[in-house]
Structures are given as C-alpha cells and as structure tokens.
C-alpha atoms as a PDB file:
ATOM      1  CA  UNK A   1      95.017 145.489  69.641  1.00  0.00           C
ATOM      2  CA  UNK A   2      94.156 146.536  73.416  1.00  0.00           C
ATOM      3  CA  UNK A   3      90.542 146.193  72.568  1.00  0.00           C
ATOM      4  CA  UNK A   4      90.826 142.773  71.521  1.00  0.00           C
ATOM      5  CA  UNK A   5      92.736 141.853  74.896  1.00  0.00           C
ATOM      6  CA  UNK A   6      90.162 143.857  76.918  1.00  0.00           C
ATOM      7  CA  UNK A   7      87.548 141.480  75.231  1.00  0.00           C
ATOM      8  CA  UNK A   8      89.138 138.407  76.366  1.00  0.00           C
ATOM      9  CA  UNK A   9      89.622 139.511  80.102  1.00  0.00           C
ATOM     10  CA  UNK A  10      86.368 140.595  80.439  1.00  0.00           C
ATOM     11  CA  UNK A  11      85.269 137.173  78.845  1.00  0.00           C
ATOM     12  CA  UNK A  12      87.436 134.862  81.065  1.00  0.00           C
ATOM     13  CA  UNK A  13      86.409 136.778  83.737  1.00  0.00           C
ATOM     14  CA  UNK A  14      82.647 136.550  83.432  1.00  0.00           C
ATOM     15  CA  UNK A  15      82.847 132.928  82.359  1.00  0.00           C
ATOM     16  CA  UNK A  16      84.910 132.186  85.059  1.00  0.00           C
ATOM     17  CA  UNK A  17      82.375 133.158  87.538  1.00  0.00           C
ATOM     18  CA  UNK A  18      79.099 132.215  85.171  1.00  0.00           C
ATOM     19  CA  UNK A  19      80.798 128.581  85.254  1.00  0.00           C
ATOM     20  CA  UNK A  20      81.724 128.448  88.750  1.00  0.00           C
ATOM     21  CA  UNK A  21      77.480 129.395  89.655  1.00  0.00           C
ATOM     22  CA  UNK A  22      76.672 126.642  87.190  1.00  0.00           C
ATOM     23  CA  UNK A  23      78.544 124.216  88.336  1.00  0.00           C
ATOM     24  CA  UNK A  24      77.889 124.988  92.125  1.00  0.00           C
ATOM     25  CA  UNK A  25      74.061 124.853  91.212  1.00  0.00           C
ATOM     26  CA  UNK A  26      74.645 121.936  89.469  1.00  0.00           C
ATOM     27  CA  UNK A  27      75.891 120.244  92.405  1.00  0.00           C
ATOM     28  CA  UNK A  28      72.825 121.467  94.544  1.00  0.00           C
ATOM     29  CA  UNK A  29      70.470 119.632  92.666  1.00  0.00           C
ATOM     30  CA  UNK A  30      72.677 116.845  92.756  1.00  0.00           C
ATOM     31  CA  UNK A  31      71.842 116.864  96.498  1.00  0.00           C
ATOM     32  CA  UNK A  32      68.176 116.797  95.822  1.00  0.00           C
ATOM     33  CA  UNK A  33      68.942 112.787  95.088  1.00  0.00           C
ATOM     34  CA  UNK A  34      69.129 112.023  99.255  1.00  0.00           C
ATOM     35  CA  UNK A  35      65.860 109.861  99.523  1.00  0.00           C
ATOM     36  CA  UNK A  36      65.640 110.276 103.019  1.00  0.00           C
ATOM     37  CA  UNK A  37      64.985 114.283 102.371  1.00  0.00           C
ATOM     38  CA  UNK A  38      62.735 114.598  99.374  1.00  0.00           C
ATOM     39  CA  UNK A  39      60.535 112.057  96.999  1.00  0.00           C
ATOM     40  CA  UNK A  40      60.443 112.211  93.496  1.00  0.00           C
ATOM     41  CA  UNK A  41      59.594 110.199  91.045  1.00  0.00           C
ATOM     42  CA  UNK A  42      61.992 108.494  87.997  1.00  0.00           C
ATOM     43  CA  UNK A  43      59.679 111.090  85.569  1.00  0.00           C
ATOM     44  CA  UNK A  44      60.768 113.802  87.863  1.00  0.00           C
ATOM     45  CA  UNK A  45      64.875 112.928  87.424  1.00  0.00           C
ATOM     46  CA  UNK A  46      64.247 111.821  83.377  1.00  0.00           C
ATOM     47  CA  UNK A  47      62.867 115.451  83.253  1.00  0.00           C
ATOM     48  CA  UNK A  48      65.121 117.154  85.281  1.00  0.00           C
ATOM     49  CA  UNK A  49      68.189 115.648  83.154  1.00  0.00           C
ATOM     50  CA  UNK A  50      66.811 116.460  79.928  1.00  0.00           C
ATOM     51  CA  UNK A  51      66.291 120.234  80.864  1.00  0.00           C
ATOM     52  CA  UNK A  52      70.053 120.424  82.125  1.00  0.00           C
ATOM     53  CA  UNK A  53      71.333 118.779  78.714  1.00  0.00           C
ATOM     54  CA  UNK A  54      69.241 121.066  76.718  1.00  0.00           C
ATOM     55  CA  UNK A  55      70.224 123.912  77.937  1.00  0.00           C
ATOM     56  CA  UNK A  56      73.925 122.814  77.858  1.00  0.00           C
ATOM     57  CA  UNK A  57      73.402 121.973  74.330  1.00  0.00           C
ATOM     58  CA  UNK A  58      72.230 125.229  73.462  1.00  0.00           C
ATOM     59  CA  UNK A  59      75.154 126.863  74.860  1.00  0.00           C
ATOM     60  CA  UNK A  60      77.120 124.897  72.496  1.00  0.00           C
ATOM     61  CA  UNK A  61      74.838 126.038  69.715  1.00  0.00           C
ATOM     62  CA  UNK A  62      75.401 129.766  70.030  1.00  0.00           C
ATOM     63  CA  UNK A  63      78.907 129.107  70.672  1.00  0.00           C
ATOM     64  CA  UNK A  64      79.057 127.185  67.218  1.00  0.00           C
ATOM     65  CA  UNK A  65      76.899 129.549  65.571  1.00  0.00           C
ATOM     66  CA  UNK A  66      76.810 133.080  65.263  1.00  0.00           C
ATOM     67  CA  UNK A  67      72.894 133.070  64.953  1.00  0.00           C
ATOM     68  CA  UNK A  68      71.522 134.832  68.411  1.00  0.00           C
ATOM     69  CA  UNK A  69      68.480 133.115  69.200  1.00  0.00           C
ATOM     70  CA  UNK A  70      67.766 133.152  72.642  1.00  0.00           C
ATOM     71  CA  UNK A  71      65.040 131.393  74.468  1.00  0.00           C
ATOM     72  CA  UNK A  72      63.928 131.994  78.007  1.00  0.00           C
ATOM     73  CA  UNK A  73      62.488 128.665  79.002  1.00  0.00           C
ATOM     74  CA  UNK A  74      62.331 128.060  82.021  1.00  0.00           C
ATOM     75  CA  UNK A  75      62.396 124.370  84.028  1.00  0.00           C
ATOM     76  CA  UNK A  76      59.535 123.527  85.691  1.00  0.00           C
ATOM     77  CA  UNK A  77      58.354 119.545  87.094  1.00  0.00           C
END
C-alpha cells in the first residue's frame, strides 16, 4: 500500500505547483486588459478566451477518460 500513497504525494505535489503556475499565468494575461498599455482588438480577447477554455476542457477530458491523447497546440493571435 506505500506505493499507492507515494502516488498521491507525488500527485498533490506536482499539481499543487502545476496549478499554482496556471493560475499565476492566468492572472498575467489578465493584466494584458489595461488599455492604456497594449491594444487589441475584441477578435484578439474572443480568441484568447476560447484557447484558455479549450485547453481547460481538455484537462477535464483526460481526467474523465483514460484515453491519452495529447495535443501540443499551441496559442497563437
């Protein structure tokens, strides 16, 4: 049973700190919304959005589904 309970630190652990990077990040490009420092467009921010939500909803895919299909897509504007 230790193996099991080495599993689970190691995953709180790493997903611990993969969240916290996320969510920091996250918050960065929230800052790219001060006007008076960057211009964008509403097709920039529509795209932007969509990119973050897919790739949230694909981590809930593999964790609802043991298929391991990863894809390496990348966001560009």
């Amino acid at each position: 049973m230790g193996d099991v309970s080495e599993k689970r630190e190691k995953f709180v652990k790493l997903a611990e700190g993969r969240a916290q990077v996320a969510l920091e990040a996250i918050r960065k490009i929230g800052n790219l919304s001060n006007r008076r420092a960057y211009e964008y467009s509403d097709a920039d921010i529509k795209k932007l959005i969509k990119a973050l939500r897919d790739a949230t909803s694909e981590v809930e895919r593999k964790f609802s589904s043991s298929a391991e299909n990863s894809s390496g897509n990348k966001f560009k504007l």
